[in-house]
Protein backbone atom coordinates (compact mmCIF):
# COMPACT_ATOMS: atom_id res chain seq x y z
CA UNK A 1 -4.69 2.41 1.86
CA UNK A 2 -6.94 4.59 0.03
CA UNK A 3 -9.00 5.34 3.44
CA UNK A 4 -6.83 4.60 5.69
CA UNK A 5 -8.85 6.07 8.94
CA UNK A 6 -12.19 4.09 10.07
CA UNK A 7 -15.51 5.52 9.31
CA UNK A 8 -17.02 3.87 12.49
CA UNK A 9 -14.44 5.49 15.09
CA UNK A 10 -14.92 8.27 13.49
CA UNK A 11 -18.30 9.25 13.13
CA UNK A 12 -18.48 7.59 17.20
CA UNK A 13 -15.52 10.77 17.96
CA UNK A 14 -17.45 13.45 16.46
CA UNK A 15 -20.27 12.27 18.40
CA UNK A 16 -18.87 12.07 21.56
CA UNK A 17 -16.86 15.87 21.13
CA UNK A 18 -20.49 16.82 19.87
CA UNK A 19 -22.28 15.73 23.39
CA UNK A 20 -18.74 17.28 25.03
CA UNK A 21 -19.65 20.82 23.01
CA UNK A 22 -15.43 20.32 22.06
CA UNK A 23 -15.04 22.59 19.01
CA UNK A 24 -14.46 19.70 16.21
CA UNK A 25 -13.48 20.18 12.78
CA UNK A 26 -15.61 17.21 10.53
CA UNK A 27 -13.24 16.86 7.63
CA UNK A 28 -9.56 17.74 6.89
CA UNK A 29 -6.02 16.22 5.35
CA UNK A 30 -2.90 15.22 7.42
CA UNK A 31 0.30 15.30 6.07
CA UNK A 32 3.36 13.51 8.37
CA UNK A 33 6.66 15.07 8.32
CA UNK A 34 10.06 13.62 9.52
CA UNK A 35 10.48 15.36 12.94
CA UNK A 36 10.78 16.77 15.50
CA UNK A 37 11.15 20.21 13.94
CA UNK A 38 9.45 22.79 12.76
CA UNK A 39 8.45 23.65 9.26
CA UNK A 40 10.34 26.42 7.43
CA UNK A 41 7.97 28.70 5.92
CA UNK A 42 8.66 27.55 2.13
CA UNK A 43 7.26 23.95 3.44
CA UNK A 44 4.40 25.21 5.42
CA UNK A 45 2.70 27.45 2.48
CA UNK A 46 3.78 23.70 0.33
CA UNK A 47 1.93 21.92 2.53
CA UNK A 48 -1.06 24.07 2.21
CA UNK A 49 -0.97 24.12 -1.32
CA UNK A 50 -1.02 20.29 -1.21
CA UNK A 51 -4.14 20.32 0.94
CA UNK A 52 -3.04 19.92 4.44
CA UNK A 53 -5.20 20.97 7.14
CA UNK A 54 -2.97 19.12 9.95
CA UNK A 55 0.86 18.76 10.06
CA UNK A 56 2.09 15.84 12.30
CA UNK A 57 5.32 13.88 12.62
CA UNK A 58 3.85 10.26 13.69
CA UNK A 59 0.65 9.40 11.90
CA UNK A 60 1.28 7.41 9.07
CA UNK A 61 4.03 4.80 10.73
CA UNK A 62 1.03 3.71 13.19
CA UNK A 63 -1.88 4.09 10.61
CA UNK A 64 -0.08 1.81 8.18
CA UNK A 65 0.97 -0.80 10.67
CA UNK A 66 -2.70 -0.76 12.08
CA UNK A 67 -4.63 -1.32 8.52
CA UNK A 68 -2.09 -4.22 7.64
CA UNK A 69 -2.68 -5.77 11.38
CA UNK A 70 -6.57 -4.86 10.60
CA UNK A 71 -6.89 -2.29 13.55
CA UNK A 72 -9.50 -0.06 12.96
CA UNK A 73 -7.46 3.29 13.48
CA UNK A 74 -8.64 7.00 13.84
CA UNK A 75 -6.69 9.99 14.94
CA UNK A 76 -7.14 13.34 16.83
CA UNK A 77 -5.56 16.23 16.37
CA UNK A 78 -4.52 18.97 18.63
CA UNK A 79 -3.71 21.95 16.96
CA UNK A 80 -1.61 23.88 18.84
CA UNK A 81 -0.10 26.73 16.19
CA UNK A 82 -0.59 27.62 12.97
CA UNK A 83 3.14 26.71 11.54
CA UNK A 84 4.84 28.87 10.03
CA UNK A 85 2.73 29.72 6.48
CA UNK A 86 0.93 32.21 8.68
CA UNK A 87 3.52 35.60 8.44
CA UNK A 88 0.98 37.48 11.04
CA UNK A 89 2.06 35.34 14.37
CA UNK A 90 5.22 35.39 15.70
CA UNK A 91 6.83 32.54 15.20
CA UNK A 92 5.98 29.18 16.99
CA UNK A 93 8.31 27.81 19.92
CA UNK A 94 7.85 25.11 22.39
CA UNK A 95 6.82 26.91 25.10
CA UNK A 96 4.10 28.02 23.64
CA UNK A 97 3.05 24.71 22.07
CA UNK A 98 3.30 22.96 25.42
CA UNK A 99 1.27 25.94 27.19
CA UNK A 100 -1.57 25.14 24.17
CA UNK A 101 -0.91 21.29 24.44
CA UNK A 102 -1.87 21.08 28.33
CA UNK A 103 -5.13 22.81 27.67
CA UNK A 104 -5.96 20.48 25.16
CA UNK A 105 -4.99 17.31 26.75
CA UNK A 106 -8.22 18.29 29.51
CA UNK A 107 -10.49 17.77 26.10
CA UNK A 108 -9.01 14.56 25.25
CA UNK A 109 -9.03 13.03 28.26
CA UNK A 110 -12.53 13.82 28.14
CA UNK A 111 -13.34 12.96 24.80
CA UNK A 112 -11.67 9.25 24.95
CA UNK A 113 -13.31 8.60 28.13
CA UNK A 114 -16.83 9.67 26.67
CA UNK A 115 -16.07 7.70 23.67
CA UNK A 116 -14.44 4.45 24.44
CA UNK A 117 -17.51 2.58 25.99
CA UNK A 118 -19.16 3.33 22.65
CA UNK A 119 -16.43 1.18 20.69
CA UNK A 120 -17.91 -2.22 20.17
């Protein structure tokens, strides 16, 4: 699984969030931790220094089983904090998140339904 996202979904998302003017990010690195929990700060700065742009807790069970069924897969993420590497902001809790979550979810909604006739 050496690219284990599809090109084609892809480039069709960043098109669609492009026509949407959603703020998109082209490029970044997602690393899956065992959850749900937070990171302690020791593992958040450790995930930056591996190159992580996107902590998650459920992307690579699904992206694995997809590319050995021979789904085309792509993923969307909806930042909603900045962990915990980031000693500035308080420190993250749920209420927050969900607050941050239900704006985004408006986006996505958007997003899939501008994007999923496109999907041949």
């Amino acid at each position: 699984m050496p690219d284990p996202f599809s090109e084609d979904l892809r480039k069709i998302l960043i098109e669609s969030a492009k026509e949407l003017g959603i703020k998109t990010h082209l490029k970044g690195t997602v690393i899956t931790i065992e959850g749900p929990r937070f990171s302690t700060r020791a593992e958040s700065k450790m995930f930056r220094i591996w190159g992580a742009d996107v902590i998650n807790m459920s992307i690579a069970p699904e992206c694995i089983l997809a590319n050995e069924a021979g789904i085309k897969y792509a993923a969307v993420a909806m930042s909603t904090d900045y962990d915990s590497w980031l000693e500035e902001e308080r420190s993250v809790i749920w209420e927050e998140i969900l607050k941050i979550f239900g704006k985004n979810v408006d986006n996505i909604k958007k997003l899939f339904l501008q994007t999923i006739p496109k999907i041949k």
